[in-house]
C-alpha atoms as a PDB file:
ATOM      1  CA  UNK A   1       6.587  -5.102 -16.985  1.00  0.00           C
ATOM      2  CA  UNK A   2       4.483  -6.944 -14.588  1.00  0.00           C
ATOM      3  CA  UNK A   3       3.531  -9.513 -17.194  1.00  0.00           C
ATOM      4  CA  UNK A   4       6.713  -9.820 -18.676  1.00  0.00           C
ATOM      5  CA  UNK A   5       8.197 -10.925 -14.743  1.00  0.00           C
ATOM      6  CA  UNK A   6       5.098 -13.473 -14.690  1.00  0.00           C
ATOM      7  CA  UNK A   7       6.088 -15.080 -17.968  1.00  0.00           C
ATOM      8  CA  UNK A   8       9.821 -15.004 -16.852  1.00  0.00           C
ATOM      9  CA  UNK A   9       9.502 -16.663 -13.743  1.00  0.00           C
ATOM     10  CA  UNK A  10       7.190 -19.335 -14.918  1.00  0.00           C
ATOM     11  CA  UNK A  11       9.965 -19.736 -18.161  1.00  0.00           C
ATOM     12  CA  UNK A  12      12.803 -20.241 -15.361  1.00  0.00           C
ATOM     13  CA  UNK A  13      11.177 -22.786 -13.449  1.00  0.00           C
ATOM     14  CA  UNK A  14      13.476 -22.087 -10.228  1.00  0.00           C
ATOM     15  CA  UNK A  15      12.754 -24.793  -7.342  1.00  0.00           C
ATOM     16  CA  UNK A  16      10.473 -22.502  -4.995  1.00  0.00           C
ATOM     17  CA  UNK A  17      10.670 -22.639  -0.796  1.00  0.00           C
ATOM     18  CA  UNK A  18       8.601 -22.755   1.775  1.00  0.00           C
ATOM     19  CA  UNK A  19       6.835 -20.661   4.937  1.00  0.00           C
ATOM     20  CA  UNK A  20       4.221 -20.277   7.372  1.00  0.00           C
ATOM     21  CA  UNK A  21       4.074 -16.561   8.625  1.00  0.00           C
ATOM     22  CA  UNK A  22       0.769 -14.385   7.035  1.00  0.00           C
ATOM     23  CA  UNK A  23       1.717 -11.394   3.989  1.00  0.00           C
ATOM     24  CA  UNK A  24      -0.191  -8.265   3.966  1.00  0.00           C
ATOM     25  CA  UNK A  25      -0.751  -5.670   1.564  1.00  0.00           C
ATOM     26  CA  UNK A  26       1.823  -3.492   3.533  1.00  0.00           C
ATOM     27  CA  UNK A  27       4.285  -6.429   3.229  1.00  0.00           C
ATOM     28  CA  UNK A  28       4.452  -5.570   0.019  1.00  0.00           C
ATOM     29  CA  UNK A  29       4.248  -2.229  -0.897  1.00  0.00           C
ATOM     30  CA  UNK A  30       7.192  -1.706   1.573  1.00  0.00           C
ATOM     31  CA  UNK A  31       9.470  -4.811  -0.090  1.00  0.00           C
ATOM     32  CA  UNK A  32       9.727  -2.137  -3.083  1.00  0.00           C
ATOM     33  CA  UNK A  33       9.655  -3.703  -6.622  1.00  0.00           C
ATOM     34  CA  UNK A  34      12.415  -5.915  -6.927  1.00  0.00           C
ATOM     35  CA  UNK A  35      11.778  -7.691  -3.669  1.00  0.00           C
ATOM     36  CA  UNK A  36       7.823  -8.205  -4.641  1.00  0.00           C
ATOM     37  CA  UNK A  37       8.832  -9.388  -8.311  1.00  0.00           C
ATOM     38  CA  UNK A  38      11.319 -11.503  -6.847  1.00  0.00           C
ATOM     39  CA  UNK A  39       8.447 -12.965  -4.466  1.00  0.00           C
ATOM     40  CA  UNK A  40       6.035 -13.140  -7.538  1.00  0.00           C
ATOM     41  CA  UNK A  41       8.968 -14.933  -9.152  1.00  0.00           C
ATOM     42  CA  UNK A  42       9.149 -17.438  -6.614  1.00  0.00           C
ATOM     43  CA  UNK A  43       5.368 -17.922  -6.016  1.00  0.00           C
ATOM     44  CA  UNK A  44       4.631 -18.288  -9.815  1.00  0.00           C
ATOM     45  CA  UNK A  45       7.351 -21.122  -9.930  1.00  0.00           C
ATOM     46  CA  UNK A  46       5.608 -22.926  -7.385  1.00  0.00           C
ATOM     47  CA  UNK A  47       2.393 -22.602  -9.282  1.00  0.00           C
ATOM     48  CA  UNK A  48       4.146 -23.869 -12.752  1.00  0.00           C
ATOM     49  CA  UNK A  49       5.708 -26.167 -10.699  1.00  0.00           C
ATOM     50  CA  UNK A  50       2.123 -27.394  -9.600  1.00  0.00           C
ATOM     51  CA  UNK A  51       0.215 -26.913 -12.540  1.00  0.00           C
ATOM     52  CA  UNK A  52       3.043 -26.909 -15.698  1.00  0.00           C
ATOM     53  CA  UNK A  53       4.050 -24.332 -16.999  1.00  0.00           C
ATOM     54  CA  UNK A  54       1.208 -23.163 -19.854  1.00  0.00           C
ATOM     55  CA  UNK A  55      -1.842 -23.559 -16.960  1.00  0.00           C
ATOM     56  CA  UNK A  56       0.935 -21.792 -14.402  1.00  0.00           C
ATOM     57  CA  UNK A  57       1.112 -18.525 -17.178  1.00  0.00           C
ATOM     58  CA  UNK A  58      -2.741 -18.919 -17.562  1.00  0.00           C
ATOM     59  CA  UNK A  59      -3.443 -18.647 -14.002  1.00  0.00           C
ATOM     60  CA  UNK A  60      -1.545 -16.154 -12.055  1.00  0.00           C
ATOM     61  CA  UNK A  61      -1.783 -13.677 -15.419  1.00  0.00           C
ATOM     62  CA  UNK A  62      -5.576 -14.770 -14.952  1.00  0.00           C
ATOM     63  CA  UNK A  63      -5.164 -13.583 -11.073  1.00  0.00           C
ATOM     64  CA  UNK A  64      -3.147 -10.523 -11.748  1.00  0.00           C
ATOM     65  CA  UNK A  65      -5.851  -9.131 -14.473  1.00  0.00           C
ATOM     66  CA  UNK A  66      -8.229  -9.874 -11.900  1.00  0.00           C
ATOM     67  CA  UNK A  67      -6.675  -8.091  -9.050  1.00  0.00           C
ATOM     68  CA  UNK A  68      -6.227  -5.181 -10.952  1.00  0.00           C
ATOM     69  CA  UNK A  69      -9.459  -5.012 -12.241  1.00  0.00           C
ATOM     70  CA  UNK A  70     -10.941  -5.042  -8.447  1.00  0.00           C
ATOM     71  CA  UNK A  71      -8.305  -3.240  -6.843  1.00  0.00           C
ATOM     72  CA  UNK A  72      -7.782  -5.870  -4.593  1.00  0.00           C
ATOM     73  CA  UNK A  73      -4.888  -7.200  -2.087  1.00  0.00           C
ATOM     74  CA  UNK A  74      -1.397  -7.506  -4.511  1.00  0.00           C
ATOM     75  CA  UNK A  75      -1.216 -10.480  -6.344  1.00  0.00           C
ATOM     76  CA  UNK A  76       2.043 -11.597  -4.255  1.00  0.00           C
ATOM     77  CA  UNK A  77      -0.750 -11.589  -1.395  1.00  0.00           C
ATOM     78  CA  UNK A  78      -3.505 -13.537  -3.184  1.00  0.00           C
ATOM     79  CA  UNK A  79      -1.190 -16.637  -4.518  1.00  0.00           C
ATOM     80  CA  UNK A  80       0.445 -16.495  -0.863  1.00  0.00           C
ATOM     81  CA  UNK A  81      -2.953 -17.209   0.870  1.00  0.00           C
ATOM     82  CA  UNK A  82      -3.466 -20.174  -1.715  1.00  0.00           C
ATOM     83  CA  UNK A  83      -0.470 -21.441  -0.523  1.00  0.00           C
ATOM     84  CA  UNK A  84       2.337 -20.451  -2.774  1.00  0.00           C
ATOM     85  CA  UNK A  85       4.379 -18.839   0.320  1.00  0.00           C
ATOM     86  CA  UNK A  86       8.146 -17.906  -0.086  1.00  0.00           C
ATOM     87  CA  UNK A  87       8.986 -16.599   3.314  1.00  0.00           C
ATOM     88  CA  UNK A  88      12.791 -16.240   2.272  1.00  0.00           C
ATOM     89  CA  UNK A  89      11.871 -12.836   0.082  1.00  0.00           C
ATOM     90  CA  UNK A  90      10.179 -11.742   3.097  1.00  0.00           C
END
């Protein structure tokens, strides 16, 4: 389902937005699922939007794998500290 989202939002190619304030893991595992794939949404369009499309897919489904392989932060979390931020889903 997860996947699917990824390779949706990097399809749509939606004009991303920008932020400044810090996401934590509890930011979102209290948005609830459509507010954190909506977020992912956003965050992967500003990596396809960076990177095209193909590389875009490539790299946050790279990044998700990886995350859930180490049980690490959300991925939401990860892209937001690279700079992909989207402070309106917030």
């Amino acid at each position: 389902m997860v996947r699917m989202a990824i390779v949706l939002a990097v399809a749509l190619l939606v004009v991303g937005c920008g932020g400044t304030s810090e996401l934590s893991d509890a930011d979102v595992k209290e948005m609830g699922q459509d507010r954190a794939g909506a977020l992912l949404e956003c965050q992967a369009t500003k990596v396809a939007n960076e990177m095209g499309p193909v590389a875009a897919q490539e790299y946050v489904n790279d990044k998700w794998a990886k995350t859930r392989k180490e049980d690490g932060p959300p991925i939401q979390v990860i892209l937001w500290r690279e700079g992909y931020e989207c402070p309106e889903y917030l």
